[in-house]
Protein backbone atom coordinates (compact mmCIF):
# COMPACT_ATOMS: atom_id res chain seq x y z
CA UNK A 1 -45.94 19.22 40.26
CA UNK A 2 -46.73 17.19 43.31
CA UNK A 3 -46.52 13.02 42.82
CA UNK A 4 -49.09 11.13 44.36
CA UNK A 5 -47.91 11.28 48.01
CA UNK A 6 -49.24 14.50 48.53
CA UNK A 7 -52.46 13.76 48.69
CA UNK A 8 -55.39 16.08 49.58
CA UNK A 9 -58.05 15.92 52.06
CA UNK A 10 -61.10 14.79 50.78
CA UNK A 11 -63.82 17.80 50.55
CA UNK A 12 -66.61 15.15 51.48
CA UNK A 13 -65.44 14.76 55.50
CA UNK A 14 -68.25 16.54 57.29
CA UNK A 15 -65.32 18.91 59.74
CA UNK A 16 -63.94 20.23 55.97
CA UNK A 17 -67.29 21.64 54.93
CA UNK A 18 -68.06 25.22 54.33
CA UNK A 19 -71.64 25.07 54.02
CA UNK A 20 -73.71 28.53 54.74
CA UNK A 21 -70.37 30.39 54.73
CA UNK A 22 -69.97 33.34 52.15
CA UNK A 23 -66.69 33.77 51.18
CA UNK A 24 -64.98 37.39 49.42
CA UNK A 25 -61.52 36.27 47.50
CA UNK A 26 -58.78 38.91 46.17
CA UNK A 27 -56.71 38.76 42.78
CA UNK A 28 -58.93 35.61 42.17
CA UNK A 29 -58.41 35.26 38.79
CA UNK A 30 -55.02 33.27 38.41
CA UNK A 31 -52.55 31.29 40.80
CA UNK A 32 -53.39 30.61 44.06
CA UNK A 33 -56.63 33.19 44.35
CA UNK A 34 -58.47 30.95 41.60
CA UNK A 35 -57.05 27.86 43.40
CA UNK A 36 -58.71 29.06 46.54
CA UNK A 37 -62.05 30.19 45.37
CA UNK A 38 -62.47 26.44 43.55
CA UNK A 39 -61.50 24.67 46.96
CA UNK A 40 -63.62 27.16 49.16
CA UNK A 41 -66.34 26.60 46.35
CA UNK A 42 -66.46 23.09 46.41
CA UNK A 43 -66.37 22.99 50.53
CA UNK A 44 -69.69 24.51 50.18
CA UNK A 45 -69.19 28.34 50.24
CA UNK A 46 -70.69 31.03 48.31
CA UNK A 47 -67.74 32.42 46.80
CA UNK A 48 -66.81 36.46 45.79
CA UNK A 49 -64.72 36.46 43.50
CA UNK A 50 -62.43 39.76 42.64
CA UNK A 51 -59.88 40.62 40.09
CA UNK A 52 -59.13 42.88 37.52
CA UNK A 53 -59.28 40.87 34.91
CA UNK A 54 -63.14 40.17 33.74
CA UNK A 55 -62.13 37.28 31.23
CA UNK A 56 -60.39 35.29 33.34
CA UNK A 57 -62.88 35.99 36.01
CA UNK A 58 -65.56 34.49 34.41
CA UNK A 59 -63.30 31.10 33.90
CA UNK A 60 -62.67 30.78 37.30
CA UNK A 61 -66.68 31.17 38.32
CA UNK A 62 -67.21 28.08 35.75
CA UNK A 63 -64.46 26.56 37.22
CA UNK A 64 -66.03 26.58 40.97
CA UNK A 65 -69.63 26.27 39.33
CA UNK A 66 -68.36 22.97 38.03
CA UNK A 67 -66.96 21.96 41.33
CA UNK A 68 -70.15 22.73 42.97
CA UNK A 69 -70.23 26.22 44.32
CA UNK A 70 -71.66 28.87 44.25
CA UNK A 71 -69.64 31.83 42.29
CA UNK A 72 -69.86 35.73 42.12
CA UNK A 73 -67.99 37.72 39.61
CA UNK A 74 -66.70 41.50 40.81
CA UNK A 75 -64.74 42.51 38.63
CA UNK A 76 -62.56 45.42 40.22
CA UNK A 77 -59.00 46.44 41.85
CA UNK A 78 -57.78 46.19 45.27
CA UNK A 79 -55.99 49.72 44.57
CA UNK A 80 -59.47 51.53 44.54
CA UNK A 81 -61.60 52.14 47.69
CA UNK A 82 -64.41 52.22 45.30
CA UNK A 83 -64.15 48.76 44.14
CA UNK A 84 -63.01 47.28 47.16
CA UNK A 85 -66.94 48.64 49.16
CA UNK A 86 -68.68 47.27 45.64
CA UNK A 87 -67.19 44.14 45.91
CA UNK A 88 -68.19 43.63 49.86
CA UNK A 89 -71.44 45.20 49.05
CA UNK A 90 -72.21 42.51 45.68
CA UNK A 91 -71.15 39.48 47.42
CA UNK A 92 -73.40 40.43 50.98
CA UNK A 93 -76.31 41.70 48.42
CA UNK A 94 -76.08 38.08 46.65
CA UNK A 95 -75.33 36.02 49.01
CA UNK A 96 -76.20 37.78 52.28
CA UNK A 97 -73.41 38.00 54.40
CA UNK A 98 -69.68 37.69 54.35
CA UNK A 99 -67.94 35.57 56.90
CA UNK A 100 -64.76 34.43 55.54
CA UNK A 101 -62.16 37.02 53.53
CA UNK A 102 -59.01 35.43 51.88
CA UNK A 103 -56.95 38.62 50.88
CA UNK A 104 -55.02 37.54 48.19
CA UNK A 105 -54.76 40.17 45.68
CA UNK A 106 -50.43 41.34 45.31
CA UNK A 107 -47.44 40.94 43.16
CA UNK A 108 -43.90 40.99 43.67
CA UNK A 109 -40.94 43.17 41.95
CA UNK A 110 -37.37 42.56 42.56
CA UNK A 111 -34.47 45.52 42.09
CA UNK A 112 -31.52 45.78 44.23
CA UNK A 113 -31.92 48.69 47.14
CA UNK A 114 -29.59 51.46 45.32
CA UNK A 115 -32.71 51.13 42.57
CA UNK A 116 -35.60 50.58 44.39
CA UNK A 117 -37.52 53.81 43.02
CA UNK A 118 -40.22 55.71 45.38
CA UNK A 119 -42.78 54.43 42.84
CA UNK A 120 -41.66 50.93 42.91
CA UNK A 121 -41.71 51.17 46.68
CA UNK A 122 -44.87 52.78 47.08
CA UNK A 123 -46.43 50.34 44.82
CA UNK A 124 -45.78 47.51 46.38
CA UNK A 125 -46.76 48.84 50.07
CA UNK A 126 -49.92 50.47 48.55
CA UNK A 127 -51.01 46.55 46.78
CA UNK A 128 -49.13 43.97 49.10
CA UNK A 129 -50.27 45.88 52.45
CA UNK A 130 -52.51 48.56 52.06
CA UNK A 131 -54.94 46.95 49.79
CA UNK A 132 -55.36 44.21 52.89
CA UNK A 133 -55.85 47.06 55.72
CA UNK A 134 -59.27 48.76 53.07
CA UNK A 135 -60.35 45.37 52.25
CA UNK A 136 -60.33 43.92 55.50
CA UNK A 137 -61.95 47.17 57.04
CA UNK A 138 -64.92 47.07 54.90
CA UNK A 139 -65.07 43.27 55.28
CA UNK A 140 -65.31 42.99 58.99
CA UNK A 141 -68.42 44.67 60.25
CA UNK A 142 -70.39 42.02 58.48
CA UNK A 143 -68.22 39.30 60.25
CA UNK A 144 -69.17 40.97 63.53
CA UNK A 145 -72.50 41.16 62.13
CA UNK A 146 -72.56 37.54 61.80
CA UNK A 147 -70.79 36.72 64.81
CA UNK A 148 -68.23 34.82 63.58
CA UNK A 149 -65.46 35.17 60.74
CA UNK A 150 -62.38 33.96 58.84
CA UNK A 151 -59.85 36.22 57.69
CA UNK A 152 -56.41 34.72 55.60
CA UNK A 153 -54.01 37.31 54.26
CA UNK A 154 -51.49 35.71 51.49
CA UNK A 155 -48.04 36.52 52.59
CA UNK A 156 -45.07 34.90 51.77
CA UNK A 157 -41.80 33.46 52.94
CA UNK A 158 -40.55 36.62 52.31
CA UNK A 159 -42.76 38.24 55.29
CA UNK A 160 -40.74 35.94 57.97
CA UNK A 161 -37.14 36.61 56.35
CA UNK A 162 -34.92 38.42 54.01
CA UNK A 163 -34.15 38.12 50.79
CA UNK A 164 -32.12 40.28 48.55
CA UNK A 165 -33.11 42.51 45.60
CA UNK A 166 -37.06 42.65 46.88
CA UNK A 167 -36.92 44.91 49.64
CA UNK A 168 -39.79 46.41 49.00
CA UNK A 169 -41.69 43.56 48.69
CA UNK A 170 -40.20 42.47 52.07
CA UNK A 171 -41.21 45.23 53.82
CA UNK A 172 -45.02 44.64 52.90
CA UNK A 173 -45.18 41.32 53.37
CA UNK A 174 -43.37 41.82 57.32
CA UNK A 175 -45.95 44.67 57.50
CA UNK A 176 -48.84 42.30 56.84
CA UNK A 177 -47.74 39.54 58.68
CA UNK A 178 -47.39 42.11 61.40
CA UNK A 179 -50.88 43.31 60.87
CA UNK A 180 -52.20 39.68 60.69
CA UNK A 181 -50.88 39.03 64.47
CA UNK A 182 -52.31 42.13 65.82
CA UNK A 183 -55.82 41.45 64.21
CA UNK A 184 -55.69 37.88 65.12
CA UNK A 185 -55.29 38.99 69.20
CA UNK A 186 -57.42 42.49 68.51
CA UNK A 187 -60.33 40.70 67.34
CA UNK A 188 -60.03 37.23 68.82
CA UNK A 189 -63.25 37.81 71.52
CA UNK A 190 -65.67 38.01 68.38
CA UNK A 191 -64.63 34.83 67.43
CA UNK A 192 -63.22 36.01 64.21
CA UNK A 193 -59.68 34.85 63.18
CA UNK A 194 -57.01 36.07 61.49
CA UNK A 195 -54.17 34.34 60.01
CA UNK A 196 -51.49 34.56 57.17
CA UNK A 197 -49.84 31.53 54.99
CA UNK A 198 -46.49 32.27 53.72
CA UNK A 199 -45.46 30.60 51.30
CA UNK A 200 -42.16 30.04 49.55
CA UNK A 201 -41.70 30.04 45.69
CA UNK A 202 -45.06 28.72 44.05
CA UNK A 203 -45.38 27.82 40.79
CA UNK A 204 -47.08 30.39 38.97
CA UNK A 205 -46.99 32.78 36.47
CA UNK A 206 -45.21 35.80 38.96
CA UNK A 207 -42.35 32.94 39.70
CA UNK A 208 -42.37 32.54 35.66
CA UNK A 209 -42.19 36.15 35.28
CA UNK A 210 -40.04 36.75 37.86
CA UNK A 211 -37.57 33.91 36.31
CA UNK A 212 -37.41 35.19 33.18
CA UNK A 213 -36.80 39.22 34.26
CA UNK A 214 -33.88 37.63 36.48
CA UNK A 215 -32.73 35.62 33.22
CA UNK A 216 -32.71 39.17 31.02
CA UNK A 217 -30.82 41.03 34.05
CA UNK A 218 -28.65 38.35 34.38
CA UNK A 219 -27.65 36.71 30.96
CA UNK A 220 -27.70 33.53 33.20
CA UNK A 221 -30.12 30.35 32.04
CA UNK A 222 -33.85 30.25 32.80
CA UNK A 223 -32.91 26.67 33.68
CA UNK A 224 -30.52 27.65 35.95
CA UNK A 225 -32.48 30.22 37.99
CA UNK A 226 -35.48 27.93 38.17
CA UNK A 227 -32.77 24.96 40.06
CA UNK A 228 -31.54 27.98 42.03
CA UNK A 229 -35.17 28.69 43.35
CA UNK A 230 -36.20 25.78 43.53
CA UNK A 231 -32.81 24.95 45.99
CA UNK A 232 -34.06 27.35 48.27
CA UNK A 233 -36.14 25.21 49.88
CA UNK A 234 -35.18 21.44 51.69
CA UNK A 235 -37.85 20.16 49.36
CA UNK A 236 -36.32 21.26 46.44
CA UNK A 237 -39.24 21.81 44.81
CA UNK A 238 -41.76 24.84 43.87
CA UNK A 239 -44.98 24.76 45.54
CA UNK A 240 -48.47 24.86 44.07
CA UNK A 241 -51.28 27.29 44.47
CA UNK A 242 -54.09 23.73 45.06
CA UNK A 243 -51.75 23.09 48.38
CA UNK A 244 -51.56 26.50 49.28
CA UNK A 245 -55.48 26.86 48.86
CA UNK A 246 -56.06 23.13 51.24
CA UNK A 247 -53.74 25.57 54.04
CA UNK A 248 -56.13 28.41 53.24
CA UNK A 249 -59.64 26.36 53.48
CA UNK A 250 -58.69 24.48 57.12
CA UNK A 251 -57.62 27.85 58.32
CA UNK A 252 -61.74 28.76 57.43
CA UNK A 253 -62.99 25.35 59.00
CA UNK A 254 -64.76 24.88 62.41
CA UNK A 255 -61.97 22.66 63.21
CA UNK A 256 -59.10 25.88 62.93
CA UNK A 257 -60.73 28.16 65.60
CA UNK A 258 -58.37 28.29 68.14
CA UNK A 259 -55.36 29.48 65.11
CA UNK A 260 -55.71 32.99 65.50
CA UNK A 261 -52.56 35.52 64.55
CA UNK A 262 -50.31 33.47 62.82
CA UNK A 263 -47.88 33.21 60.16
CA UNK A 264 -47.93 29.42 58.85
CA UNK A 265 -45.21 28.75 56.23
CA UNK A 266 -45.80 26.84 53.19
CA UNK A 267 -42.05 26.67 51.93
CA UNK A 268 -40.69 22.52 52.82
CA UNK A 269 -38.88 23.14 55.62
CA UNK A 270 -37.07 26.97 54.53
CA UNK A 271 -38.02 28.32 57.61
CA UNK A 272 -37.60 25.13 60.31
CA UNK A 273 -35.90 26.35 63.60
């Protein structure tokens, strides 16, 4: 967890608020997604929320209730074209208009290439990038609507590098950060942005999962992989889903308009060149 010097912007500075934005968040019900839709919440937005999971869902709407927001609960998957339109449609219905889309919603599954199945491969192209290209196409004629808009796609470190035994999940996450940067210049003239963070190993309960498949594979330590991970990075340190949402919520502020198609790593210095 972060000590003290990291400290967060405060939400009450007049160029951090979100006030009369509506906001539509992806796989909000855990990790980074529910630390977004709090943060975008408590900025002042009317916030979407989506995930396939009603239960936790509904804790994450009392959770940005509580922090002064406005919530929406859809429940739903990004994998079906059907939920994705109800989703747009509820939160425009509700809260008339959508002008900020943080597409969230993926996982991550590690083989080496020799075993990467078709169905492994297809899955994570069809949820890490696909999902993202439906969502955001249903999402932005009410941006242009509106005349402005927001769009963040959650990428990862893995989008701006390689790592081994996830190339699958490399591929999608290169083929949204790819799609991020041609949106960002395609659509930059309706003042709408569009931007990806990419972060590096966050602590949440994919990295736990993730740990403790690599731990069965490997008959090594969960101790051990965790330092391993955690060495990847200058920092030395996992990073959390409340600094990854603070990236997310400037990228939606006034104050962010001219950041338009990039790829902004959250990872402690993995990336510096």
């Amino acid at each position: 967890m972060p000590s003290g010097e990291w400290r967060s912007v405060r939400l009450g500075e007049e160029g951090w608020r979100l006030s009369g934005e509506v906001a539509l968040v992806t796989g909000a019900g855990r990790g980074i997604g529910r630390a977004t839709a709090i943060r975008l919440g408590a900025a002042g937005a009317k916030v979407g929320l989506m995930a396939r999971t009603e239960s936790e869902l509904g804790e994450v709407a009392s959770e940005v209730r509580a922090a002064g927001g406005e919530a929406l609960e859809v429940p739903g998957s990004v994998l079906e074209q059907a939920d994705i339109e109800r989703a747009v449609g509820e939160t425009v219905k509700v809260f008339g208009g959508l002008t900020i889309l943080v597409n969230n919603a993926g996982t991550g599954k590690s083989a080496p290439f020799a075993k990467t199945t078709r169905a492994l491969w297809d899955e994570m192209i069809a949820l890490d990038l696909t999902s993202v290209f439906a969502t955001t196409q249903a999402a932005l004629p009410h941006m242009v609507a509106a005349g402005h808009g927001r769009i963040v796609n959650v990428a990862s470190a893995a989008g701006l590098k390689g790592y081994p035994y996830i190339a699958a999940y490399c591929a999608a996450k290169h083929g949204l950060v790819g799609l991020t940067r041609a949106l960002g210049v395609e659509l930059a003239g309706k003042k709408i942005t569009v931007n990806a963070v990419c972060p590096g190993y966050v602590d949440s309960a994919m990295t736990t999962l993730n740990i403790e498949i690599m731990s069965e594979k490997t008959k090594r330590p969960k101790e051990q992989i965790l330092h391993e991970i955690e060495s990847m990075s200058p920092q030395h340190r996992l990073f959390t889903p409340e600094e990854i949402a603070e990236t997310i919520h400037f990228l939606c502020t006034a104050g962010a308009k001219g950041i338009t198609g990039q790829a902004i790593p959250i990872c402690g210095g993995e990336l510096a060149v």
